[in-house]
C-alpha atoms as a PDB file:
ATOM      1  CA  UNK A   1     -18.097   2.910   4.793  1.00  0.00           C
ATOM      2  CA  UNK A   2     -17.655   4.951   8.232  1.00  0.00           C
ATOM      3  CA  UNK A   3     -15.986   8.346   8.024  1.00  0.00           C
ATOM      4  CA  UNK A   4     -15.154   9.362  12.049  1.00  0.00           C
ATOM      5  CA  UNK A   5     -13.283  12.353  13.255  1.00  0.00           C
ATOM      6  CA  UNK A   6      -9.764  10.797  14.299  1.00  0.00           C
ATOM      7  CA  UNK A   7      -6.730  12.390  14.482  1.00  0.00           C
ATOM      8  CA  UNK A   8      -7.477  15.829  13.738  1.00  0.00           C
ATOM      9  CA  UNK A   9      -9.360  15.144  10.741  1.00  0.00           C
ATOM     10  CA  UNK A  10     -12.027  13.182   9.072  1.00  0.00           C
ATOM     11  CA  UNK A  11     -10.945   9.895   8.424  1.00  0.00           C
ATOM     12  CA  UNK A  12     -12.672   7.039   6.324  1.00  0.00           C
ATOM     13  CA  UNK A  13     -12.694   3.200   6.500  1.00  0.00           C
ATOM     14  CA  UNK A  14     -14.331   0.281   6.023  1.00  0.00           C
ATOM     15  CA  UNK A  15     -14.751  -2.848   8.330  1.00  0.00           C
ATOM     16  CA  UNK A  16     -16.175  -6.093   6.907  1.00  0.00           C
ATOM     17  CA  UNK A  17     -16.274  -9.416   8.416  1.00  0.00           C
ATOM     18  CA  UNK A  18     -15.708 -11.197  12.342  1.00  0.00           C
ATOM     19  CA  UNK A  19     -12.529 -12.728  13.625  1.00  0.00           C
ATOM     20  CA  UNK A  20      -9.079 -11.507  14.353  1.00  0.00           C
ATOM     21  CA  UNK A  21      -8.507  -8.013  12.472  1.00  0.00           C
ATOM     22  CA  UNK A  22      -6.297  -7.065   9.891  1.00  0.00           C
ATOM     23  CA  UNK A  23      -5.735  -3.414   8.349  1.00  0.00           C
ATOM     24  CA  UNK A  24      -4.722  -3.394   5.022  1.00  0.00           C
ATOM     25  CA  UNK A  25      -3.012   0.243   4.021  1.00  0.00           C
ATOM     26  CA  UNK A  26      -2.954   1.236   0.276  1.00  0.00           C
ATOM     27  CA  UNK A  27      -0.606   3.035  -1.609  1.00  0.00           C
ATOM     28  CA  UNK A  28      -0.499   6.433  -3.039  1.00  0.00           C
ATOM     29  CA  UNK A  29      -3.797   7.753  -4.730  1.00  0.00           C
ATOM     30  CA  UNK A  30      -5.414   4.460  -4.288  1.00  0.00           C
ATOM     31  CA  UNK A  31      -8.535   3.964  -2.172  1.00  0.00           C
ATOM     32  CA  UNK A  32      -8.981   1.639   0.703  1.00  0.00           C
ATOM     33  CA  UNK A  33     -11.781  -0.335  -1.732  1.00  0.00           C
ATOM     34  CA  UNK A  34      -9.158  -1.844  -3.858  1.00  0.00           C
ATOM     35  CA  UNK A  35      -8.310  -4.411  -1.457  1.00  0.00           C
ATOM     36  CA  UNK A  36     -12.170  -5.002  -1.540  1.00  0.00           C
ATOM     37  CA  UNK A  37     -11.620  -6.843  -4.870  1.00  0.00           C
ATOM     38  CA  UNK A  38      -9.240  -9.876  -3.880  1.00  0.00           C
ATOM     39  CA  UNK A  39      -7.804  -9.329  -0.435  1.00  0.00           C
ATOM     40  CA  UNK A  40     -11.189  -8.776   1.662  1.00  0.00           C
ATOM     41  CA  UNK A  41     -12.664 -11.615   0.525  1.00  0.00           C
ATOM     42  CA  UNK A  42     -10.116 -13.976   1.257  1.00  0.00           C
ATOM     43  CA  UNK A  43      -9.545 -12.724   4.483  1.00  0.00           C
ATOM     44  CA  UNK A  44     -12.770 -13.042   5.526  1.00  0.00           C
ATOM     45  CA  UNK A  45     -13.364 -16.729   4.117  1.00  0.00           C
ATOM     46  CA  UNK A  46     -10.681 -17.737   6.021  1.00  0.00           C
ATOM     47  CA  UNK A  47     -12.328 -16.475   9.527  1.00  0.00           C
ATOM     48  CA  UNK A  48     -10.288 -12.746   9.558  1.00  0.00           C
ATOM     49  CA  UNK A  49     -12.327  -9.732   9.929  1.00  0.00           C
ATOM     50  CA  UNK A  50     -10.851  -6.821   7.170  1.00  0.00           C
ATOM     51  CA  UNK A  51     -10.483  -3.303   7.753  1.00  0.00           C
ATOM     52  CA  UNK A  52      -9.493  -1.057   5.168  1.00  0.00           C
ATOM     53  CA  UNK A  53      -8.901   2.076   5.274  1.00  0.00           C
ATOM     54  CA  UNK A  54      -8.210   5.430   3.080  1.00  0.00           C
ATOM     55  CA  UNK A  55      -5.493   7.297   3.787  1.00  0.00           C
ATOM     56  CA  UNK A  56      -4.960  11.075   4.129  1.00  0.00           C
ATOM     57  CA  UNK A  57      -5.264  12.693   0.272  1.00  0.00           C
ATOM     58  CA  UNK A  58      -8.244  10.063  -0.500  1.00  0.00           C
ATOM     59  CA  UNK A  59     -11.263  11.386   0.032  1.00  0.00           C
ATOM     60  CA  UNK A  60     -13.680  11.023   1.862  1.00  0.00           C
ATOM     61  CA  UNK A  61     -10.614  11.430   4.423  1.00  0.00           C
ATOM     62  CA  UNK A  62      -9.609  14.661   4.578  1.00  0.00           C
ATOM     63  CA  UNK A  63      -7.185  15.124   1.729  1.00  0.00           C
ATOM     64  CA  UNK A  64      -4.978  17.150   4.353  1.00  0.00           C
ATOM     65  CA  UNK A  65      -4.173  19.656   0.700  1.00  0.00           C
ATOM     66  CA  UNK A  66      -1.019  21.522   2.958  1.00  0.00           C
ATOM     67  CA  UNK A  67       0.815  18.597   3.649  1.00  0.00           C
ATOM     68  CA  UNK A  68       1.379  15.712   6.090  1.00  0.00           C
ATOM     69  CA  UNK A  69       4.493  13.263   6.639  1.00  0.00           C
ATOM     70  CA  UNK A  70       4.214   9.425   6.948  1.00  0.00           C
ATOM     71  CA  UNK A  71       4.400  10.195  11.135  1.00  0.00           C
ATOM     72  CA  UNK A  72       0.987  11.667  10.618  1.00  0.00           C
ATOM     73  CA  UNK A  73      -0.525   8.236   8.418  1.00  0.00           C
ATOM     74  CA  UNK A  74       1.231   6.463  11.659  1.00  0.00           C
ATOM     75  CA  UNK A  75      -0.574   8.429  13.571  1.00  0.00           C
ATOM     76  CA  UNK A  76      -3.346   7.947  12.046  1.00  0.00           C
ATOM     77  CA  UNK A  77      -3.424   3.829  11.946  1.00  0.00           C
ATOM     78  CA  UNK A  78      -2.685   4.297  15.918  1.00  0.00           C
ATOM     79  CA  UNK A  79      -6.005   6.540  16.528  1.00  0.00           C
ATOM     80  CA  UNK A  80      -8.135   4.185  14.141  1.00  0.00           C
ATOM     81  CA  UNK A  81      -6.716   1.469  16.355  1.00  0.00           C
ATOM     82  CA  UNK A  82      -7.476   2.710  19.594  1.00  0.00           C
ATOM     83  CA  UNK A  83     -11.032   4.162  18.292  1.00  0.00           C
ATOM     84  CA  UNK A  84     -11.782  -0.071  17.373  1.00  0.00           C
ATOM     85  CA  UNK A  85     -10.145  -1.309  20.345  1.00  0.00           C
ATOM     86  CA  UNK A  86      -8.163  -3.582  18.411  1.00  0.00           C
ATOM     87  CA  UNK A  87      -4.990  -3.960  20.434  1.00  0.00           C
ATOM     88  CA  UNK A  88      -2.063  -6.193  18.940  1.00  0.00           C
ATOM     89  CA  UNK A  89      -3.056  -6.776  15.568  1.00  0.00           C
ATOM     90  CA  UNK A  90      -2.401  -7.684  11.987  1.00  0.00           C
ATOM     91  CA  UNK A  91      -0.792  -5.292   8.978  1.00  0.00           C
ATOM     92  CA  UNK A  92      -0.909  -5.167   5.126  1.00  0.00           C
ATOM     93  CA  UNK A  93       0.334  -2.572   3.099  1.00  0.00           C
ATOM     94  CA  UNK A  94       1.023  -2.072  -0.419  1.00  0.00           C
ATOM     95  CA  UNK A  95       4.082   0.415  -1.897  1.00  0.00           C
ATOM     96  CA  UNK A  96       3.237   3.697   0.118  1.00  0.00           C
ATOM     97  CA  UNK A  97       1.142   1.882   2.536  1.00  0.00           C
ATOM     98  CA  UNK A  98       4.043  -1.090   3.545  1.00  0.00           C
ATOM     99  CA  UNK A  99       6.280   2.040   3.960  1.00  0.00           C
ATOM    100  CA  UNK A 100       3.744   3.654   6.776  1.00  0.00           C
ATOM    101  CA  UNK A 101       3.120  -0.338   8.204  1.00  0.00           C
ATOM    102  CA  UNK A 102       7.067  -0.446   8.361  1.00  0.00           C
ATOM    103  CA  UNK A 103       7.257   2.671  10.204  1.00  0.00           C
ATOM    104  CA  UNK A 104       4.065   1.983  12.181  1.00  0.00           C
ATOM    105  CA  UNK A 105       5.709  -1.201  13.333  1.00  0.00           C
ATOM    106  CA  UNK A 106       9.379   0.195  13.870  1.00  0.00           C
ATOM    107  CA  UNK A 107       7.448   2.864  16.147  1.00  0.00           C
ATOM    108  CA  UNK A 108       4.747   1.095  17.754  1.00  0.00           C
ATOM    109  CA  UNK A 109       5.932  -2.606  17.474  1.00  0.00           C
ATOM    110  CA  UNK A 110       3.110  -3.160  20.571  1.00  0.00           C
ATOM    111  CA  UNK A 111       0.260  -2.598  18.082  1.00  0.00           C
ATOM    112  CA  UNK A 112       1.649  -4.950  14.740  1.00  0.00           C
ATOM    113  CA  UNK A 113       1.637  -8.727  15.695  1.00  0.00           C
ATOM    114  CA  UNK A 114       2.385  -9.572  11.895  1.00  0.00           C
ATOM    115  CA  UNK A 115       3.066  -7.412   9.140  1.00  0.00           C
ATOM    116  CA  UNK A 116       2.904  -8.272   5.393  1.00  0.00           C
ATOM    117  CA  UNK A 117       4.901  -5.261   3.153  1.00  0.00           C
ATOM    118  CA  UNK A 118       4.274  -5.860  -0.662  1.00  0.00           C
ATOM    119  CA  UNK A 119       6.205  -4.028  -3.466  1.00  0.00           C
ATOM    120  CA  UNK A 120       7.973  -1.913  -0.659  1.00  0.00           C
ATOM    121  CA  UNK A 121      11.517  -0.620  -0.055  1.00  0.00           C
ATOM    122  CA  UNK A 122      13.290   0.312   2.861  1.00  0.00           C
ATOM    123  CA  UNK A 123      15.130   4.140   1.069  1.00  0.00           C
ATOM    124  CA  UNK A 124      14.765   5.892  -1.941  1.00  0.00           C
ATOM    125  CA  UNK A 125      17.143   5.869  -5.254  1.00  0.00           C
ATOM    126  CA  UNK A 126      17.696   8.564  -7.927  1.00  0.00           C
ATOM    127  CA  UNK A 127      15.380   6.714 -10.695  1.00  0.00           C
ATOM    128  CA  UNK A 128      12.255   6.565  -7.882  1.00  0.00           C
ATOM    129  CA  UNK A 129      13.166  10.466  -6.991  1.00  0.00           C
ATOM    130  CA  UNK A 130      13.367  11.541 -10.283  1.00  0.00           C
ATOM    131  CA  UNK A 131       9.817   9.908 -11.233  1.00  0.00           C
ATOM    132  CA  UNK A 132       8.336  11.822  -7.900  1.00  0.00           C
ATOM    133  CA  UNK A 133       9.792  14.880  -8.862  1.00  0.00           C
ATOM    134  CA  UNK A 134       8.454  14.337 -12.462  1.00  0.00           C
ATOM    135  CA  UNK A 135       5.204  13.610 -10.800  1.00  0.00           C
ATOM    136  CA  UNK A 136       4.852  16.669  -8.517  1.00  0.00           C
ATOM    137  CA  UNK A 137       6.005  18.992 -11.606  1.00  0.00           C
ATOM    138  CA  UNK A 138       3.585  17.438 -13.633  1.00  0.00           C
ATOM    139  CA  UNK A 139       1.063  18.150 -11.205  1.00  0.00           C
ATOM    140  CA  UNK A 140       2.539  21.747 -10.290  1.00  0.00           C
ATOM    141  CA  UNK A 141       1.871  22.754 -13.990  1.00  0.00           C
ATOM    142  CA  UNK A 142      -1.531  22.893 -14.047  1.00  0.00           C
ATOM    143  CA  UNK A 143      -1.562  20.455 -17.363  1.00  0.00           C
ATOM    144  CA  UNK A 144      -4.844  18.570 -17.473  1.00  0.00           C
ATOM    145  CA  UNK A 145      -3.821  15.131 -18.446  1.00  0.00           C
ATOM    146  CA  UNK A 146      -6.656  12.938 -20.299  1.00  0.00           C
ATOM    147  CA  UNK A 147      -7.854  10.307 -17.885  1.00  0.00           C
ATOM    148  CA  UNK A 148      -7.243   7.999 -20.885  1.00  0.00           C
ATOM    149  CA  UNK A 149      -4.142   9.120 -21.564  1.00  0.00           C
ATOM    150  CA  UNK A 150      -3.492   8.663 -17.467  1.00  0.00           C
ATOM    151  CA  UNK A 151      -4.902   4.799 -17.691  1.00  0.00           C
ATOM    152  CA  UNK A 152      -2.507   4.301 -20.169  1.00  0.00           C
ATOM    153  CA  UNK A 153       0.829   5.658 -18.603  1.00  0.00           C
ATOM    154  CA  UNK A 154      -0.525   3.716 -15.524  1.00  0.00           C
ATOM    155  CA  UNK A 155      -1.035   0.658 -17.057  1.00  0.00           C
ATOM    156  CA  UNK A 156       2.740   0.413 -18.418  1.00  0.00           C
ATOM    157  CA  UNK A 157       4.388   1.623 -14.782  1.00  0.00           C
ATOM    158  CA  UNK A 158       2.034  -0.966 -13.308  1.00  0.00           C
ATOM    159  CA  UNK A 159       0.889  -3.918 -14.936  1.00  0.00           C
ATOM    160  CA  UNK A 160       3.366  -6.918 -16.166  1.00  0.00           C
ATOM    161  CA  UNK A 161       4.399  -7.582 -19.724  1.00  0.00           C
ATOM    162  CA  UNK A 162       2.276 -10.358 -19.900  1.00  0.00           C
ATOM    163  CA  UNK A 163      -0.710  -8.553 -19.277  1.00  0.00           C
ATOM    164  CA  UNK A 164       0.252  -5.501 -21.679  1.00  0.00           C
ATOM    165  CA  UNK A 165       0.551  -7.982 -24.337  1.00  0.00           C
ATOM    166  CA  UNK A 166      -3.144  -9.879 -23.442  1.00  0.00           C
ATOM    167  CA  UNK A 167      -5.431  -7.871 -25.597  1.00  0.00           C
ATOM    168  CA  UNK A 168      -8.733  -8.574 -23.453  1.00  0.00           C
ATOM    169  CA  UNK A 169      -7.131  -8.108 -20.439  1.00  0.00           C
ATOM    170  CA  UNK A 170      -5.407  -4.711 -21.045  1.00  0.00           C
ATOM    171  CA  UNK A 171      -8.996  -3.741 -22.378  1.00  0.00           C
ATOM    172  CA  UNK A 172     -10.291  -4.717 -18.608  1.00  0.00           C
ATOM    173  CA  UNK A 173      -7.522  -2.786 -17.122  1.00  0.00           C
ATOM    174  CA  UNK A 174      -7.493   0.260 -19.169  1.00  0.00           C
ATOM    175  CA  UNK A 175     -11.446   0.758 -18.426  1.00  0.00           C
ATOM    176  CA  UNK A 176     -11.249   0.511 -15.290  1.00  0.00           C
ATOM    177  CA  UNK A 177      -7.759   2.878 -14.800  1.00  0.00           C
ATOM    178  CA  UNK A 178      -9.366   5.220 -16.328  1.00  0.00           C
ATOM    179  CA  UNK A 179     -12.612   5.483 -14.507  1.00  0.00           C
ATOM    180  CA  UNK A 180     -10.799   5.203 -11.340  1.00  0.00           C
ATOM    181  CA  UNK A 181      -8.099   7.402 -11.791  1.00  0.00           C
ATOM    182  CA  UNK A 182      -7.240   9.734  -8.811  1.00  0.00           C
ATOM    183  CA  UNK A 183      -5.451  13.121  -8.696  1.00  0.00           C
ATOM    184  CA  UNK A 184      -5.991  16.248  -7.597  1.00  0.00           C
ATOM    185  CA  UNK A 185      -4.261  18.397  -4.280  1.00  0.00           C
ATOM    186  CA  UNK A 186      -4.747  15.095  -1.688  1.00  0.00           C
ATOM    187  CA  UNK A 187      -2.763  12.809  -4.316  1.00  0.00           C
ATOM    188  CA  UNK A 188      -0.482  16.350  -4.824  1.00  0.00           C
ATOM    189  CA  UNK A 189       0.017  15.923  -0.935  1.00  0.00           C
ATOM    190  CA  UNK A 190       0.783  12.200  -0.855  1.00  0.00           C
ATOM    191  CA  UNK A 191       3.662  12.765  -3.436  1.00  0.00           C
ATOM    192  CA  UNK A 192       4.683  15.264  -1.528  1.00  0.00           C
ATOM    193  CA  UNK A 193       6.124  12.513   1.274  1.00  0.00           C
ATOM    194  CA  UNK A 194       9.058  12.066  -0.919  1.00  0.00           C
ATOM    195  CA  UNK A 195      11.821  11.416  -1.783  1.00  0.00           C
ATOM    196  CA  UNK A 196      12.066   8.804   0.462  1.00  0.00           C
ATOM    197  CA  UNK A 197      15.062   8.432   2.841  1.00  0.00           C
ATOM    198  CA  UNK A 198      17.681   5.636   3.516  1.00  0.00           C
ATOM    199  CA  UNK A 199      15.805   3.664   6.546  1.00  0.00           C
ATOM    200  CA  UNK A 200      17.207   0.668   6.365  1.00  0.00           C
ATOM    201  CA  UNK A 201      19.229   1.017   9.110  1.00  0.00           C
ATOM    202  CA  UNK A 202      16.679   2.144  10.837  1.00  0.00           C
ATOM    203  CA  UNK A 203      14.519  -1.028  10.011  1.00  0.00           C
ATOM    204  CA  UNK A 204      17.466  -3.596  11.224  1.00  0.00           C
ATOM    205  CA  UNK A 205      15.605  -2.574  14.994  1.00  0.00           C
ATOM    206  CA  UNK A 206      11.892  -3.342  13.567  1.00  0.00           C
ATOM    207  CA  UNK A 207      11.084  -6.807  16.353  1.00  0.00           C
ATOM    208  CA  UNK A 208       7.565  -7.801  14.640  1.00  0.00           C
ATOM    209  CA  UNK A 209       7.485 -10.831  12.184  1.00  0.00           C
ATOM    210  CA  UNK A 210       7.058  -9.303   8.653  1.00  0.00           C
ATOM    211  CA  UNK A 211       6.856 -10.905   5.340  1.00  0.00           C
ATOM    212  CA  UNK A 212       8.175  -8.972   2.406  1.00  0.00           C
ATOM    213  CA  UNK A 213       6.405  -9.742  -0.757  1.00  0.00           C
ATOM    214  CA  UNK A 214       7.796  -8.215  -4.316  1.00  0.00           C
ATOM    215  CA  UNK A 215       6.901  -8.025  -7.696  1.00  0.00           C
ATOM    216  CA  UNK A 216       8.810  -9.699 -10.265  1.00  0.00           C
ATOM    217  CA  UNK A 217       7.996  -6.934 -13.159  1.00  0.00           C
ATOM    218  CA  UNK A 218       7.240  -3.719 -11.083  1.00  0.00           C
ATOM    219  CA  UNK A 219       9.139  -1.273 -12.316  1.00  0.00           C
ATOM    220  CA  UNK A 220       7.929   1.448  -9.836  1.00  0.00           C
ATOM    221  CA  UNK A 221       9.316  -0.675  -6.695  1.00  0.00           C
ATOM    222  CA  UNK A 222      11.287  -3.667  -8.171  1.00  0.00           C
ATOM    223  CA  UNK A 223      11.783  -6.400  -6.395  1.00  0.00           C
ATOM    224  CA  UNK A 224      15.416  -6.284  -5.752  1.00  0.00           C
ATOM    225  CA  UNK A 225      14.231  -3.180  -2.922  1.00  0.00           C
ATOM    226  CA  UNK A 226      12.089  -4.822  -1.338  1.00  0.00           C
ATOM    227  CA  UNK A 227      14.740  -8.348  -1.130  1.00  0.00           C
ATOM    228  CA  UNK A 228      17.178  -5.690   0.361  1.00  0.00           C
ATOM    229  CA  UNK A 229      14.455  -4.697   2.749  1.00  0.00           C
ATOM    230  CA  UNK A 230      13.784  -8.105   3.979  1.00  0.00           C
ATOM    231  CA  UNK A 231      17.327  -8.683   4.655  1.00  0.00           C
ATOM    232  CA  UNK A 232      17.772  -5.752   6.612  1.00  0.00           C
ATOM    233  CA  UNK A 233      13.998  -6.360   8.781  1.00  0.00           C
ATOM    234  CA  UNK A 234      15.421  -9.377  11.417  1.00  0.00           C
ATOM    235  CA  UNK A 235      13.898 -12.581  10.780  1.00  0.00           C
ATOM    236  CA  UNK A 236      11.793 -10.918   7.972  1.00  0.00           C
ATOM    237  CA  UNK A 237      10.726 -14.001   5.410  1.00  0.00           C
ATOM    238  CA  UNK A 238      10.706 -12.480   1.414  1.00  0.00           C
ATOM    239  CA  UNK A 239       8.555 -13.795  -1.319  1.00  0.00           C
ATOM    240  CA  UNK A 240       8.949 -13.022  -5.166  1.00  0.00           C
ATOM    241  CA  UNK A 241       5.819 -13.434  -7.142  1.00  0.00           C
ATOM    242  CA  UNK A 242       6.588 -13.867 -10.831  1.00  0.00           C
ATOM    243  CA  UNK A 243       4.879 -12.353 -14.001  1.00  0.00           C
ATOM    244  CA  UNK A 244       3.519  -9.319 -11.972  1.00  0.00           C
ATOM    245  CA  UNK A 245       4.001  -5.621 -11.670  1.00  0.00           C
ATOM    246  CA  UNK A 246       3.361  -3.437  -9.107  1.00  0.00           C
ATOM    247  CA  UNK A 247      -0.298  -4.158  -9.112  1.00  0.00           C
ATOM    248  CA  UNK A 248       0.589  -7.738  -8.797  1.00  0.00           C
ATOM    249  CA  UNK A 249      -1.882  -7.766  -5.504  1.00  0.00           C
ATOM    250  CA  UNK A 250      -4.586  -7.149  -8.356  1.00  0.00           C
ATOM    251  CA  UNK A 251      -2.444  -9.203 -10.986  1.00  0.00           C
ATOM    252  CA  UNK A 252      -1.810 -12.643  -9.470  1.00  0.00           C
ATOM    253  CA  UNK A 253      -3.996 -12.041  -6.260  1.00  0.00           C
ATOM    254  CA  UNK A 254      -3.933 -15.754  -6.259  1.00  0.00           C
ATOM    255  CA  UNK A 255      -0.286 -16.372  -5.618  1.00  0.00           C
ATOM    256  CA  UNK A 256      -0.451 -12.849  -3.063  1.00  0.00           C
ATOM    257  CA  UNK A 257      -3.206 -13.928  -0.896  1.00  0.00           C
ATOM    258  CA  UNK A 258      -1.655 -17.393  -0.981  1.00  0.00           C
ATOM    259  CA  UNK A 259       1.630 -16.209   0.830  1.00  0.00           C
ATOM    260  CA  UNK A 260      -0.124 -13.036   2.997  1.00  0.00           C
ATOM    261  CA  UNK A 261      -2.595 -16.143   4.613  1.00  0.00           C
ATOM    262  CA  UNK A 262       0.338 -18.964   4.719  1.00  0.00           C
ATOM    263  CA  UNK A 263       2.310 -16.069   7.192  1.00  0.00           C
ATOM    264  CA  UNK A 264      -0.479 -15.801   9.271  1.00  0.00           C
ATOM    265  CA  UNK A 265      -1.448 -18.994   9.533  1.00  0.00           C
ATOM    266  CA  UNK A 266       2.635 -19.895  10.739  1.00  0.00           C
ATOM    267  CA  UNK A 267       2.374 -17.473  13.641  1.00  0.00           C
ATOM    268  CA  UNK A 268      -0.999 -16.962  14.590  1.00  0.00           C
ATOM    269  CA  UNK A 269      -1.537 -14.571  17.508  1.00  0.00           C
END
């Protein structure tokens, strides 16, 4: 792990492997090692080199406790670019993090040769606004919330019936929710980017080849966003991976890294 001044604050990430670079961006209070378990090691078996990165709110990058907007995280992906001397390169992002890759690409299309966007959506709706808003109250409150009890509420937003219903596989999932939950006033901040707007106009102007990848059982980003997203992203391809939830990069990582290295390999750079 390398934590480098960049963009106005300490910033940490992780860079593993040789071959053409890809930045995978997680989603809110998860850290950049998550992709570590599935994603980096298929990347670099198949001759990619895998940088991953944790974003503002997750230490040991600043957790930025005032606020930042999803120009900043842009921002932020453009520095650690530069600071590698990547150039044109490869995106993945996952819920919070395929909404800064979408904007990063809409923005900077000369830095994204190929984006994948999994369990992403290109605006907000009143269910996903009222669960924020439930979040950042919760939060607000000052109620300390068991880490068990956290695991738990996780694992049903999160995981697919089929693993809820697996008895040693919710056990797996449950102990390791709970010892890596995250909170605190950098996960505070990171809610704070919502409620998301309507972009999808917006994203009808995005020029770099993205695959959209959703979730068949995620209830925090179901699928039918992220098809809408595709359609409005020109050219964008969508895939629909069954029997997962929005950890269905974790879930069926299988299936996931399947589809993320098929896109590559159809357009390499």
């Amino acid at each position: 792990m390398t934590v480098i001044p960049l963009n106005g604050i300490q910033f940490s990430y992780e860079d593993l492997g040789r071959g053409e670079p890809v930045v995978l961006v997680m989603g809110s209070g998860g850290r950049g090692r998550a992709w570590q378990l599935y994603q980096t090691p298929a990347l670099t078996a198949a001759g990619y080199r895998s940088i991953t990165v944790d974003n503002r709110g997750i230490p040991p990058t600043d957790i930025c406790a005032g606020g930042f907007t999803v120009d900043d995280m842009v921002d932020d992906l453009v520095a650690l670019v530069g600071h590698l001397g990547l150039g044109r390169c490869r995106f993945v992002g996952t819920s919070m993090g395929a909404q800064v890759v979408q904007e990063l690409a809409l923005a900077r299309p000369d830095l994204v040769s190929q984006a994948v966007l999994m369990a992403t959506r290109g605006r907000g709706d009143r269910f996903r606004r009222a669960l924020s808003l439930a979040e950042i109250a919760l939060h607000d409150s000052g109620v300390r919330v068991p880490d068990s009890y956290r695991a738990v509420v996780q694992a049903m937003q999160n995981l697919s019936p089929r693993t809820l219903d697996d008895d040693e596989k919710i056990r797996d999932w449950l102990e390791v929710l709970e010892l890596s939950t995250t909170s605190g006033e950098g996960v505070r901040a990171q809610l704070g980017m919502e409620p998301f707007p309507d972009r999808l106009d917006a994203y009808r102007k995005i020029t770099v080849p993205c695959l959209v990848i959703g979730f068949e059982d995620d209830l925090i980003t179901p699928p039918h966003l992220g098809r809408e997203l595709a359609a409005a992203i020109p050219g964008a391809a969508y895939e629909l991976i069954p029997g997962c939830g929005h950890f269905g990069y974790l879930e069926d990582y299988q299936a996931v890294n399947k589809c993320m290295l098929a896109f590559f390999g159809e357009r390499p750079v």
